[in-house]
Protein backbone atom coordinates (compact mmCIF):
# COMPACT_ATOMS: atom_id res chain seq x y z
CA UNK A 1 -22.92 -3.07 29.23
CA UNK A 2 -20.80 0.08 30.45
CA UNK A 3 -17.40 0.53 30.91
CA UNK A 4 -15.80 2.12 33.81
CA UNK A 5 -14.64 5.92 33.97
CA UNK A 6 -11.32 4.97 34.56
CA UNK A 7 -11.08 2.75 31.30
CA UNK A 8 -12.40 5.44 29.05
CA UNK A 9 -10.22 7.66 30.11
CA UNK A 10 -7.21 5.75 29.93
CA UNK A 11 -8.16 4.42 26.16
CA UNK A 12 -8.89 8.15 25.28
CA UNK A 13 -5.38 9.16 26.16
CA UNK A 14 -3.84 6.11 24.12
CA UNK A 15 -6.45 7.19 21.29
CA UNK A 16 -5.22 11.00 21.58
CA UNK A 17 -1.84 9.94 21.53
CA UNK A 18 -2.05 7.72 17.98
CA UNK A 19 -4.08 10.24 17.11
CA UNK A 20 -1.37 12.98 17.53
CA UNK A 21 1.36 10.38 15.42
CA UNK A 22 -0.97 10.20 12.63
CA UNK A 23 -1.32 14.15 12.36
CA UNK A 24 2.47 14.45 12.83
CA UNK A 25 3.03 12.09 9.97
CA UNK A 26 0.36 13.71 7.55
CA UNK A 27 2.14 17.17 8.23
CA UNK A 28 5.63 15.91 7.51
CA UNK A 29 4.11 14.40 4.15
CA UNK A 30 1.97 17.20 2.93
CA UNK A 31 -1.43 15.47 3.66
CA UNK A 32 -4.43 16.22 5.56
CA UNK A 33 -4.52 14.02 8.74
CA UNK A 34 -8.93 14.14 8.08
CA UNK A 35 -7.78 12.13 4.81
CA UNK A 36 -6.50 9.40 7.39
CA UNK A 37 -8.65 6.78 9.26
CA UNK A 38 -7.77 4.90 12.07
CA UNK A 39 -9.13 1.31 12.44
CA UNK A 40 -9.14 0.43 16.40
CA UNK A 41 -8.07 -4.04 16.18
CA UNK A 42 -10.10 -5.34 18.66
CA UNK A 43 -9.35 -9.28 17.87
CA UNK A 44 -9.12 -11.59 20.73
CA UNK A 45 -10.10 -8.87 23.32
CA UNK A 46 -13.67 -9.67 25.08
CA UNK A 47 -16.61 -7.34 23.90
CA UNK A 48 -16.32 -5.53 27.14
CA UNK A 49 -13.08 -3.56 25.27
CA UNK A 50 -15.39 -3.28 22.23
CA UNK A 51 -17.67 -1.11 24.44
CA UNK A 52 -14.60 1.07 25.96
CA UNK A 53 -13.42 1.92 22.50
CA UNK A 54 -17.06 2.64 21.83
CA UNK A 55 -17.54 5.39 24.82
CA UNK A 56 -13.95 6.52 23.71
CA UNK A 57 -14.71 8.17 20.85
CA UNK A 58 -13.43 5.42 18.35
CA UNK A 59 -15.62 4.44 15.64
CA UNK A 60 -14.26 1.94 13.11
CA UNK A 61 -12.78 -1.28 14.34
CA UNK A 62 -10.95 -4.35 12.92
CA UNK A 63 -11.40 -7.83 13.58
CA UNK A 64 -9.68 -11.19 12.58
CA UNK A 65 -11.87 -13.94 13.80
CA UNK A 66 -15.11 -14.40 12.55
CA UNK A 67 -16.49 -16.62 15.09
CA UNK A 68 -15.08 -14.87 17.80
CA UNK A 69 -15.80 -11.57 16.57
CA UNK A 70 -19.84 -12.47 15.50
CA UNK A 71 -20.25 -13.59 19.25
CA UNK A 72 -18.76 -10.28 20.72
CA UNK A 73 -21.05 -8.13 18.16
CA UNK A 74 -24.15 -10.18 19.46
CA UNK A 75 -23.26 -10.00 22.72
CA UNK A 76 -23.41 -6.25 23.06
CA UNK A 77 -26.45 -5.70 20.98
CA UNK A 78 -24.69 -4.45 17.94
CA UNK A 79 -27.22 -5.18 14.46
CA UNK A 80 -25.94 -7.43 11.68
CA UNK A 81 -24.56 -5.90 8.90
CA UNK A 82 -27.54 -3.96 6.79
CA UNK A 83 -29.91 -4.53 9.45
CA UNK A 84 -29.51 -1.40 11.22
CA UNK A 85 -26.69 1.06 11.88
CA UNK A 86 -23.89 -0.40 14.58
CA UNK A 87 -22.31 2.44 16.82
CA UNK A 88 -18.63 1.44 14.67
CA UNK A 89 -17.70 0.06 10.95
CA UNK A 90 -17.02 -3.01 11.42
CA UNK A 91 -13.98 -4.54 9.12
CA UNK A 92 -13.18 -8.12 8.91
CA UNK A 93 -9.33 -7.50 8.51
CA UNK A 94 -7.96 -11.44 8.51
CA UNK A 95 -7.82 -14.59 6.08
CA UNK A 96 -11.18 -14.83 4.95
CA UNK A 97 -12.27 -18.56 4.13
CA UNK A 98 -14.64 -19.03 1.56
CA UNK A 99 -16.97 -21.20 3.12
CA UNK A 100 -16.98 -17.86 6.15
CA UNK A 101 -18.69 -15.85 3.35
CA UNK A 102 -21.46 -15.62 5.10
CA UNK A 103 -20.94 -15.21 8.40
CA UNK A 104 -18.36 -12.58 7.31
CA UNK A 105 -21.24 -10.71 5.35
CA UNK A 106 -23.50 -11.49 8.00
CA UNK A 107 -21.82 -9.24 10.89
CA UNK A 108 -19.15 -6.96 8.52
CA UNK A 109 -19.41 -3.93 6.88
CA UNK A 110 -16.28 -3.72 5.03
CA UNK A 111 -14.01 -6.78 3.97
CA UNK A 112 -10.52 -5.61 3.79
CA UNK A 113 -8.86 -9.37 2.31
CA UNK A 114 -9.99 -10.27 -1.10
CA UNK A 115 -7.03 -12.10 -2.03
CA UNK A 116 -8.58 -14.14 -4.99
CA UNK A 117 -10.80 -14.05 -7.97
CA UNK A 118 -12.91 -17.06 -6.64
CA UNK A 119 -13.61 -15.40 -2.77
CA UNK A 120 -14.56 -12.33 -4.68
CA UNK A 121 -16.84 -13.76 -7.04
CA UNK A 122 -18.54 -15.81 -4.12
CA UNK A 123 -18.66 -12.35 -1.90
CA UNK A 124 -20.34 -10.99 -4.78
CA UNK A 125 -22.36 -13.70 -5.35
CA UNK A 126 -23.78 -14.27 -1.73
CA UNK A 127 -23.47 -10.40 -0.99
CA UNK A 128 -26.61 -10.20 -3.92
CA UNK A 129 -28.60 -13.23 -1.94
CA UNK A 130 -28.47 -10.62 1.24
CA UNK A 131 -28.81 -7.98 -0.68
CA UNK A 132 -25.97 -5.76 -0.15
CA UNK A 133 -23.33 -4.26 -2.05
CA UNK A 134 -20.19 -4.45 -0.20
CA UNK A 135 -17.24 -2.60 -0.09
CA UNK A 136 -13.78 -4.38 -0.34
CA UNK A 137 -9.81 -4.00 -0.37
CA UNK A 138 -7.61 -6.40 -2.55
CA UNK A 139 -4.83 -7.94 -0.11
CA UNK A 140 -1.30 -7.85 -1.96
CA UNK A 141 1.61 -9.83 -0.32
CA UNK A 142 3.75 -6.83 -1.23
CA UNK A 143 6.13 -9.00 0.70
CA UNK A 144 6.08 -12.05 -1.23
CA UNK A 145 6.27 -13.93 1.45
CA UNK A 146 5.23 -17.62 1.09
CA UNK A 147 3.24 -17.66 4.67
CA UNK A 148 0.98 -14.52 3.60
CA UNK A 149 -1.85 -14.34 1.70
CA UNK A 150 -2.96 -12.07 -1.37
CA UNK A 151 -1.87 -10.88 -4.96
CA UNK A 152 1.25 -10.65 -6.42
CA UNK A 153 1.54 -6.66 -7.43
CA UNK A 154 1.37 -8.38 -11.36
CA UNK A 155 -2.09 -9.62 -10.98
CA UNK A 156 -3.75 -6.78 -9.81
CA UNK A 157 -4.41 -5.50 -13.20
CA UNK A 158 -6.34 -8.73 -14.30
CA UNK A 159 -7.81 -9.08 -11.43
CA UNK A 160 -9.37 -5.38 -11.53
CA UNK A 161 -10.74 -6.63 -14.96
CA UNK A 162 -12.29 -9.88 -13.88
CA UNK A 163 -14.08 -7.93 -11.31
CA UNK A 164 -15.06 -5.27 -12.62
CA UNK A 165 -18.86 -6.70 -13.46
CA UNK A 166 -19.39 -8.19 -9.88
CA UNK A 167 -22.58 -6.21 -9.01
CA UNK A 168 -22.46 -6.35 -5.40
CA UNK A 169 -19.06 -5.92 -4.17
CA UNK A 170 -16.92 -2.37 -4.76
CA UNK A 171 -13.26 -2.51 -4.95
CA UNK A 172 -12.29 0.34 -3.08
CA UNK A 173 -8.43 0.05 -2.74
CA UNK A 174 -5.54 -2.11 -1.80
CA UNK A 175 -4.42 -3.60 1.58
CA UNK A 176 -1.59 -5.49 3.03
CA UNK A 177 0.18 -6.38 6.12
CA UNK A 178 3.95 -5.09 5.92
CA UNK A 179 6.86 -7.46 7.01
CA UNK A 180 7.07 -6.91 10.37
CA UNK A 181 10.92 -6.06 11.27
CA UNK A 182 11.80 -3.77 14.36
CA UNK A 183 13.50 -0.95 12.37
CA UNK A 184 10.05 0.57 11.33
CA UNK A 185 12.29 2.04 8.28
CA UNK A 186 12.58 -1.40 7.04
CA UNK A 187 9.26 -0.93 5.62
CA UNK A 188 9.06 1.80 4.06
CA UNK A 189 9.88 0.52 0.49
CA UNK A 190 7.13 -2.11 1.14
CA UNK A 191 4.78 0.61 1.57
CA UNK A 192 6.38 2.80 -1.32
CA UNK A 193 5.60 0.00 -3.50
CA UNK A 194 2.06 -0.35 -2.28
CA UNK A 195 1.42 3.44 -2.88
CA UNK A 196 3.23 2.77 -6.57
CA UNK A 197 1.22 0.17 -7.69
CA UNK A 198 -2.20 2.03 -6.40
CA UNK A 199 -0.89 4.73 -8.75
CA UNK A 200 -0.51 2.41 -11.99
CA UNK A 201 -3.64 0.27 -11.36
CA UNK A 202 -5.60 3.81 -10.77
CA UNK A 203 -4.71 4.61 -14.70
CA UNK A 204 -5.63 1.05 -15.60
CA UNK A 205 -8.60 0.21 -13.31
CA UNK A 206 -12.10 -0.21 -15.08
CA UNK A 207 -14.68 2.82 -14.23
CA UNK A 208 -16.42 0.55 -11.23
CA UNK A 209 -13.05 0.63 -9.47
CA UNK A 210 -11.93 3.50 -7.40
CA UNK A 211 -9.19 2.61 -5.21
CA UNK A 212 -8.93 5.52 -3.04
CA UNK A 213 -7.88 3.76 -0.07
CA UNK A 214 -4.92 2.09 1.05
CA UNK A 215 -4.63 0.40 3.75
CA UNK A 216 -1.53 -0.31 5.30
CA UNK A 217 0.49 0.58 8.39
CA UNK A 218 -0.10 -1.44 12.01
CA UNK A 219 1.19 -0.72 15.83
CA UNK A 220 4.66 -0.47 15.48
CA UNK A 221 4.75 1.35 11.81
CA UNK A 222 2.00 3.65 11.21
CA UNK A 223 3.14 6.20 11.04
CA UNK A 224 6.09 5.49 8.21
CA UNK A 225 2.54 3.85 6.46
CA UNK A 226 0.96 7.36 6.75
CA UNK A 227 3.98 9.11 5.25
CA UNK A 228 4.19 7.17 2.13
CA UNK A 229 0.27 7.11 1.21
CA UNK A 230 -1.90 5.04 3.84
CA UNK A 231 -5.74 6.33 4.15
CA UNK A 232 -6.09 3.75 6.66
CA UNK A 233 -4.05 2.37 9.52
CA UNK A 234 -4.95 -1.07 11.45
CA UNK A 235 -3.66 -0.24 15.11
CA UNK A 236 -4.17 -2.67 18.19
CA UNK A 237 -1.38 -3.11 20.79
CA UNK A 238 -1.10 1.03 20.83
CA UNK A 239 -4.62 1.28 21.90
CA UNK A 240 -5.72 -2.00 23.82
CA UNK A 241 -2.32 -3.69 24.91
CA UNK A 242 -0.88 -7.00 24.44
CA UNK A 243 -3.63 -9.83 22.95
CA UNK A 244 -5.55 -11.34 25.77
């Protein structure tokens, strides 16, 4: 499977122009835009956009459906997960189930939604059947909203603790998806709080922990995300248009 000239060319100029956002909002903040990474969401788009991003130059891509997402990977030829290196990371970035442990482990290399003690002890635990060691975010609702998943900012802490003996997974930072509100400034304390609370639990967390990255920041808000601490940014509609 190949894409067509046009295609690439088009999804490089969307990919320069994020790309260009991201450096503008590292500058204004003092950071180095390398420190940033950019992870292409690919969900509900047909593998055939998979392959465009591929030939574009973009190498780490997010996907919210298991099912959907396994079937694209095979389709184009991609390896499972530890089997051989894919031409992108590959991170599951939605609500993980617990009984799609292992389909989850099967095809990703990076699960960005931990959001409880008991999925992380059963990553861990069917992560060491495979035998990989996998590296993970902890999803906060830094929102508190009642329709989102993950931690409460107040059981981070234990959390870090209960995990810190899990052999096979790493906790390697925090994630969440912002309240979505059209002022992108309306965010910016969420994300204030996220970089906060990375700060405390980095002077708290357990040696195993390192929680260098923090991902936060999507389409419409990235670049706020980037100026108060993101090292990663989940960006779709910017790069592949509205959701098939």
């Amino acid at each position: 499977m190949s894409s067509q000239p046009q295609e690439i060319t088009a999804l490089s100029r969307r990919l320069a122009g994020v790309q260009e956002e991201m450096a503008a909002a590292a500058a204004r903040s003092g950071r180095d835009p390398r420190a940033i990474r950019l992870v292409a969401v690919t969900k509900t788009h047909p593998a055939s956009v998979l392959q465009t991003a591929v030939e574009a130059g973009i190498r780490e891509i997010g996907e919210n459906y298991l099912q959907e997402a396994a079937e694209k990977f095979a389709r184009l030829g991609w390896p499972e997960a530890g089997a051989g290196r894919a031409p992108v990371t590959r991170h599951a970035i939605g609500h993980l189930q617990s009984n799609k442990v292992r389909l989850a482990l099967q095809w990703f290399d990076v699960i960005q939604t931990v959001d409880s003690l008991a999925l992380a002890r059963r990553i861990d635990r069917i992560a060491g059947e495979m035998g990989r060691s996998v590296p993970v975010l902890i999803e906060i609702n830094i929102s508190r909203e009642p329709s989102k998943f993950g931690l409460f900012p107040e059981d981070v802490e234990g959390f870090l603790a209960a995990t810190a003996n899990l052999a096979h997974i790493q906790v390697t930072g925090l994630m969440t998806i912002g309240r979505f509100e059209p002022d992108v400034e309306a965010a910016r304390g969420e994300f204030i709080a996220m970089r906060e609370l990375r700060e405390r639990m980095r002077r708290v967390a357990p040696p195993t922990v390192s929680l260098d990255e923090l991902s936060m920041g999507m389409s419409h808000d990235f670049a706020v995300a980037i100026e108060e601490g993101a090292t990663i940014v989940r960006v779709g509609s910017r790069l592949f248009g509205a959701r098939a």
